[in-house]
Protein backbone atom coordinates (compact mmCIF):
# COMPACT_ATOMS: atom_id res chain seq x y z
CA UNK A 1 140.96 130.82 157.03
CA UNK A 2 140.97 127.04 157.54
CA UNK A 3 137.75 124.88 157.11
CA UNK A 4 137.18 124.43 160.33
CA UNK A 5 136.99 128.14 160.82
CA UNK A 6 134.64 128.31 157.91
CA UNK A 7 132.43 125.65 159.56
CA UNK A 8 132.62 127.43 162.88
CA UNK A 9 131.14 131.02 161.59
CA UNK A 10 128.66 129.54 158.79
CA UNK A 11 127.30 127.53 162.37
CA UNK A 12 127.36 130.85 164.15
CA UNK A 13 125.51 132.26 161.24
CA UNK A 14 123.03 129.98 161.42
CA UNK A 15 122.55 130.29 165.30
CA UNK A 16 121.68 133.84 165.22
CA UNK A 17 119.33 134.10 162.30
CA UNK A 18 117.42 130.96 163.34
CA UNK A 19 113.78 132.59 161.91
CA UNK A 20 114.96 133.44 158.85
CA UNK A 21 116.95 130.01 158.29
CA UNK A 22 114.40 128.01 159.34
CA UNK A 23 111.36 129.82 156.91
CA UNK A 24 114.31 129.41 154.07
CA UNK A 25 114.03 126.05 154.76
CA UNK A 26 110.53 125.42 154.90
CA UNK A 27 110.28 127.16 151.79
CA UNK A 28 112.68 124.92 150.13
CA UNK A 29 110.66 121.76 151.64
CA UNK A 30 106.90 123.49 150.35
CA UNK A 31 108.74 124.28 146.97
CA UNK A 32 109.74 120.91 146.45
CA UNK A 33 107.21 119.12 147.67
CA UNK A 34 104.42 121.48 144.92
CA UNK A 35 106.68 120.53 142.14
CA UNK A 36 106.59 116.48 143.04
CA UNK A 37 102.91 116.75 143.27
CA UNK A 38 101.84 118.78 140.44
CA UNK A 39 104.73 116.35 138.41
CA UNK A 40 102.89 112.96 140.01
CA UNK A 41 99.07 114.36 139.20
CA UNK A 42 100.25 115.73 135.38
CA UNK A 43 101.94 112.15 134.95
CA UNK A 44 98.30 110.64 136.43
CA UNK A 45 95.75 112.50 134.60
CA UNK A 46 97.80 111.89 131.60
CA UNK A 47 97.83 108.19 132.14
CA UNK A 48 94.07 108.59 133.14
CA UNK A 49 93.45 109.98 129.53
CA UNK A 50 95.26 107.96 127.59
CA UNK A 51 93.32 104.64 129.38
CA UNK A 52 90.22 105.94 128.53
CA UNK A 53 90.93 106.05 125.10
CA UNK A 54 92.17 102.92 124.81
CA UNK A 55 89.17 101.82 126.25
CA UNK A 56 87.19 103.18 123.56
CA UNK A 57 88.69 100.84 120.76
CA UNK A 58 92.13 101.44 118.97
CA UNK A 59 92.77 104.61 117.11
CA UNK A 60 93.84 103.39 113.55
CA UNK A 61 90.41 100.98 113.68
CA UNK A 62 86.79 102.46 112.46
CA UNK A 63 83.50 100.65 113.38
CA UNK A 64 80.81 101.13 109.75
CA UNK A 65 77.24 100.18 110.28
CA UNK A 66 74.76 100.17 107.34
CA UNK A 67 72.90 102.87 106.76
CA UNK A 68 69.09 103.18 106.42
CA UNK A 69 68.31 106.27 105.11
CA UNK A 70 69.48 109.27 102.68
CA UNK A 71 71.07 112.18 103.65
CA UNK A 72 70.40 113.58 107.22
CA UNK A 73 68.17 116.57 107.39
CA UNK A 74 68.39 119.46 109.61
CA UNK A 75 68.33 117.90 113.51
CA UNK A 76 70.07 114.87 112.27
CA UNK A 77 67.06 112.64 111.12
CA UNK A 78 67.19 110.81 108.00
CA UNK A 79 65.24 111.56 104.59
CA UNK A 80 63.98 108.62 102.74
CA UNK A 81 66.66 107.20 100.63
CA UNK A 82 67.63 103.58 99.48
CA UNK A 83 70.03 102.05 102.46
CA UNK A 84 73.47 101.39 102.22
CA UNK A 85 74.61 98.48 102.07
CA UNK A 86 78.08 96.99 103.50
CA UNK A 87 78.23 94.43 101.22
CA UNK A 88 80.96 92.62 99.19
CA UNK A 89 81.39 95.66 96.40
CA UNK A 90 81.25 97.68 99.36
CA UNK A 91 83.79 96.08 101.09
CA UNK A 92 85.86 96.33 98.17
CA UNK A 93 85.41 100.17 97.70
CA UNK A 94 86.35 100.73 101.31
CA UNK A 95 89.47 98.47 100.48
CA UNK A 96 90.73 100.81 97.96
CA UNK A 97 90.73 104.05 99.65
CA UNK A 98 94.35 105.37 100.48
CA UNK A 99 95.51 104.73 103.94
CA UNK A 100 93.03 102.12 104.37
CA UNK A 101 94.73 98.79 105.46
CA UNK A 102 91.71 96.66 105.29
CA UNK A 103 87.91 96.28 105.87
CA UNK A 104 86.73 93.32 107.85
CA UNK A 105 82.96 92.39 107.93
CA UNK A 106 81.27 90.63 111.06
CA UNK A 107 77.83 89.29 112.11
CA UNK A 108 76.13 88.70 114.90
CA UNK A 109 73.66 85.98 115.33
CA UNK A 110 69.83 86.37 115.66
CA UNK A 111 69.75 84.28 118.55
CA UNK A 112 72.70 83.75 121.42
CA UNK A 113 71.01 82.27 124.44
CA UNK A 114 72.92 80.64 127.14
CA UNK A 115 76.08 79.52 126.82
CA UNK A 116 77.47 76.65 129.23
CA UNK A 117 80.88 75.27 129.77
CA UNK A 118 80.72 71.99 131.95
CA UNK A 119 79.09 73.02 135.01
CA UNK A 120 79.92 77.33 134.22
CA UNK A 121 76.71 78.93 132.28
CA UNK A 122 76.93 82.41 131.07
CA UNK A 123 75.14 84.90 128.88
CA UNK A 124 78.01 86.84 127.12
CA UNK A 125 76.70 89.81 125.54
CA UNK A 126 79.17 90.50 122.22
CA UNK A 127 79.19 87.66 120.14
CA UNK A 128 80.05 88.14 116.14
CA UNK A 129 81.76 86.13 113.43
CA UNK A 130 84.16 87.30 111.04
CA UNK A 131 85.56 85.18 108.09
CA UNK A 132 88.25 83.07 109.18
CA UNK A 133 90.70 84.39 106.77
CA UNK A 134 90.27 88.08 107.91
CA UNK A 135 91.47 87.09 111.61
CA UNK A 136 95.06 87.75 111.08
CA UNK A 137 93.72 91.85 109.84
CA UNK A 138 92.67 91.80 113.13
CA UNK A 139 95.91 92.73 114.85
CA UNK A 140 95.09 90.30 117.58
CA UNK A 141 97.55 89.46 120.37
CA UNK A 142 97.30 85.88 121.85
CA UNK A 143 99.30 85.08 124.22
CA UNK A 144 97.57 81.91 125.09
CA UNK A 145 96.46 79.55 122.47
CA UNK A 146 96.46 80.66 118.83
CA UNK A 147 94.98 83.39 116.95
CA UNK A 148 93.71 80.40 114.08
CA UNK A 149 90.63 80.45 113.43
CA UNK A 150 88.30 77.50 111.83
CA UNK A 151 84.51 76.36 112.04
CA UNK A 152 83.22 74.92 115.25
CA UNK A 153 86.33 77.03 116.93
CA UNK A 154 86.14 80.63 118.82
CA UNK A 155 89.10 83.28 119.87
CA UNK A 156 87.52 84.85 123.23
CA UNK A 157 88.74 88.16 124.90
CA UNK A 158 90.56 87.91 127.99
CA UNK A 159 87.50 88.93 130.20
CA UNK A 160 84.99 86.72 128.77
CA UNK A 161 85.57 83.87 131.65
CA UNK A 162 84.34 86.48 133.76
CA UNK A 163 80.84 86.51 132.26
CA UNK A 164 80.37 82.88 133.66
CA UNK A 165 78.79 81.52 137.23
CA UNK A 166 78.95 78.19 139.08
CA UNK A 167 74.97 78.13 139.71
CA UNK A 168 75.57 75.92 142.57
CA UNK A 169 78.37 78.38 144.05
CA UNK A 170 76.43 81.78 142.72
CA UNK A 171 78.52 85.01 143.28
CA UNK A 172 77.39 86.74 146.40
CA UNK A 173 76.96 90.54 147.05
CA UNK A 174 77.40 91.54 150.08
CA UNK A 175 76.72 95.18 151.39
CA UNK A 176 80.00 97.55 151.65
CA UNK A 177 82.44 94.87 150.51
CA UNK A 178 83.71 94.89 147.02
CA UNK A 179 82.23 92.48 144.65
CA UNK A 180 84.93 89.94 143.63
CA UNK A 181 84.51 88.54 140.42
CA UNK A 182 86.33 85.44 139.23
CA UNK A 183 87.74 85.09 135.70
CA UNK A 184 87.45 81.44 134.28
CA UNK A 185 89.90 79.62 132.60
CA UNK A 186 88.52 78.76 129.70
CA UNK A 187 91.15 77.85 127.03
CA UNK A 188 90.67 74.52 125.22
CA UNK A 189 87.30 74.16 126.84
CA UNK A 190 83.95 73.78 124.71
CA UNK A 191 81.18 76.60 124.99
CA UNK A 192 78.12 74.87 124.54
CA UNK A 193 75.95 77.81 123.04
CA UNK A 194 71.89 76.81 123.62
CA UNK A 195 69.96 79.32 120.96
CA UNK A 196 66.13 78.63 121.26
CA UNK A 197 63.38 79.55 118.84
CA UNK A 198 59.93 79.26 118.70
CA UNK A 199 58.39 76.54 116.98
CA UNK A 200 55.17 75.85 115.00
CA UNK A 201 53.38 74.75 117.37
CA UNK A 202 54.50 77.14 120.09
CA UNK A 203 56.63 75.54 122.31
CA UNK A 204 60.31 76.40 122.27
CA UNK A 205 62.72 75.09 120.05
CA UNK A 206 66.39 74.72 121.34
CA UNK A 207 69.83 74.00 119.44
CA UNK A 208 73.42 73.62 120.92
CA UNK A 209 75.82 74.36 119.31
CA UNK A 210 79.31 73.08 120.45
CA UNK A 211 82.49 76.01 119.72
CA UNK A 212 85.58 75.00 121.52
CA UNK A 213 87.97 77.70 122.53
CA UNK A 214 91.21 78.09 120.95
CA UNK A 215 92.46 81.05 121.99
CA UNK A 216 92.61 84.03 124.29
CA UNK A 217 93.21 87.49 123.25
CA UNK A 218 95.44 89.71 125.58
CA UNK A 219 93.31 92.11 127.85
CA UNK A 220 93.56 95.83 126.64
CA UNK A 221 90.69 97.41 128.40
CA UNK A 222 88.57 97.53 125.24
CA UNK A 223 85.38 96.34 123.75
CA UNK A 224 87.50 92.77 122.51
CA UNK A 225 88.28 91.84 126.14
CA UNK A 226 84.52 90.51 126.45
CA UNK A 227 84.01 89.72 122.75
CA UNK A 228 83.92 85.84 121.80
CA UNK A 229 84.88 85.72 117.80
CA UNK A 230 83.61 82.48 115.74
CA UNK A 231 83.79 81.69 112.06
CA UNK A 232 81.11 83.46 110.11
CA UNK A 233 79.72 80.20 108.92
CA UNK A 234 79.02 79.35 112.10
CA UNK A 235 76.92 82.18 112.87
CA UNK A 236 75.14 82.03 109.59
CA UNK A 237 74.56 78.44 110.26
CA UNK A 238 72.63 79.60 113.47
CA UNK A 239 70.39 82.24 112.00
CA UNK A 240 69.80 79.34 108.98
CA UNK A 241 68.22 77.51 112.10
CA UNK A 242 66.99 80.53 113.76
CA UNK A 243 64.79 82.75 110.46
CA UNK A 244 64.48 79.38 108.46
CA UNK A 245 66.53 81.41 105.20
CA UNK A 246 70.08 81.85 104.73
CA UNK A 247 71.09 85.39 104.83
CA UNK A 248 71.62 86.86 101.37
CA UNK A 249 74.68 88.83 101.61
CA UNK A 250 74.85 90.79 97.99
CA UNK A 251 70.81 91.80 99.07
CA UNK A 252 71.45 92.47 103.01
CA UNK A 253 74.68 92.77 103.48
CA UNK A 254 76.81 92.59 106.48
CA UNK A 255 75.84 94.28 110.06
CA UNK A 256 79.20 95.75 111.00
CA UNK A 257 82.42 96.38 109.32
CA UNK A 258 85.75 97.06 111.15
């Protein structure tokens, strides 16, 4: 039997059982199509998940805040106990536990206030120093600028220029239409960060304090992307101003380690 032949009877075929080759195909098509969806919404919840972890802070990092009581009693409330401090020797201990590649201490000053830049003004909410030398532990990726840190200098996430408004050219919200929000450029510029106090006599006190911006970490959808980092020096030079005493580290200790 030639091909042609072949062709000729599989089209006969085909004519005369039209029902049962066209639900043959249709199931093929349904089949098909199930698989590609269930594949496509397996590939997006898993890429759904794995975002929202990121977003909670990288895996290998731990956040330690003092404690300030003893052991927790039934219903998780502290008994009286001494607090514990994240000091130095602290530090040092956590430094020496296997698997533990390094422990990095931060503070946050008692005071931010508004912070301007030119004609931009901002509040940013997460604002902490770190010793200079401890940046590098950090595991930060800068793509613009450098990841150097030194006093009067800050590394700023990648979303912080989005925390700043022109006041002149406020952002408007306008009913069902998405709120567009504009991200600043705001490498090599200098924040001017206005911290105000009380003073004796009442009336308020306020400082700037002039941090120019030397670098910008990449975004990753985390708590760093609206973080601005300084020198610790710098912050404790601002709560010197702030409480009037400098901060006794050994005594107090430190308010976060990472």
């Amino acid at each position: 039997m030639s091909i042609i032949e072949l062709l000729r009877l599989a089209i006969h075929n085909l004519l005369r059982m039209r029902a049962r080759v066209t639900m043959t195909a249709l199931g093929v098509v349904i089949g098909t199509a199930a698989v590609v969806i269930l594949l496509s919404l397996g590939e997006g919840l898993q890429r759904e998940s794995l975002r929202g972890i990121e977003q909670m802070g990288s895996l290998t990092e731990v956040q330690v805040f003092p404690s300030f009581g003893g052991p927790a009693a039934p219903g998780g409330q502290a008994l009286p106990g001494n607090r514990a401090v994240l000091n130095d020797k602290t530090l040092a201990e956590m430094r020496a536990i296997d698997g533990v590649q390094g422990a990095i201490p931060l503070l946050r000053p008692d005071q931010v206030g508004e912070i301007k830049v030119n004609r931009l003004q901002g509040y940013p909410g997460n604002f902490v120093g770190m010793p200079p030398e401890q940046v590098a532990n950090m595991g930060f990726e800068v793509p613009t600028g450098t990841a150097r840190l030194a006093a009067g200098q800050v590394i700023i996430g990648a979303r912080v220029g989005e925390q700043f408004f022109d006041p002149l050219n406020p952002p408007k919200f306008e009913p069902n239409k998405p709120f567009v929000t504009i991200r600043h450029d705001l490498y090599g510029r200098t924040l001017a960060m206005k911290p105000t106090k009380a003073g004796e006599d009442g009336k308020s006190i306020e400082r700037v304090v002039k941090l120019r911006v030397v670098g910008v970490i990449k975004e990753s959808g985390g708590e760093r992307d609206s973080t601005i980092y300084a020198a610790a020096n710098d912050v404790i030079d601002i709560n010197l101003w702030f409480g009037g005493r400098r901060p006794n580290i050994a005594r107090d200790g430190y308010q976060q380690v990472i």
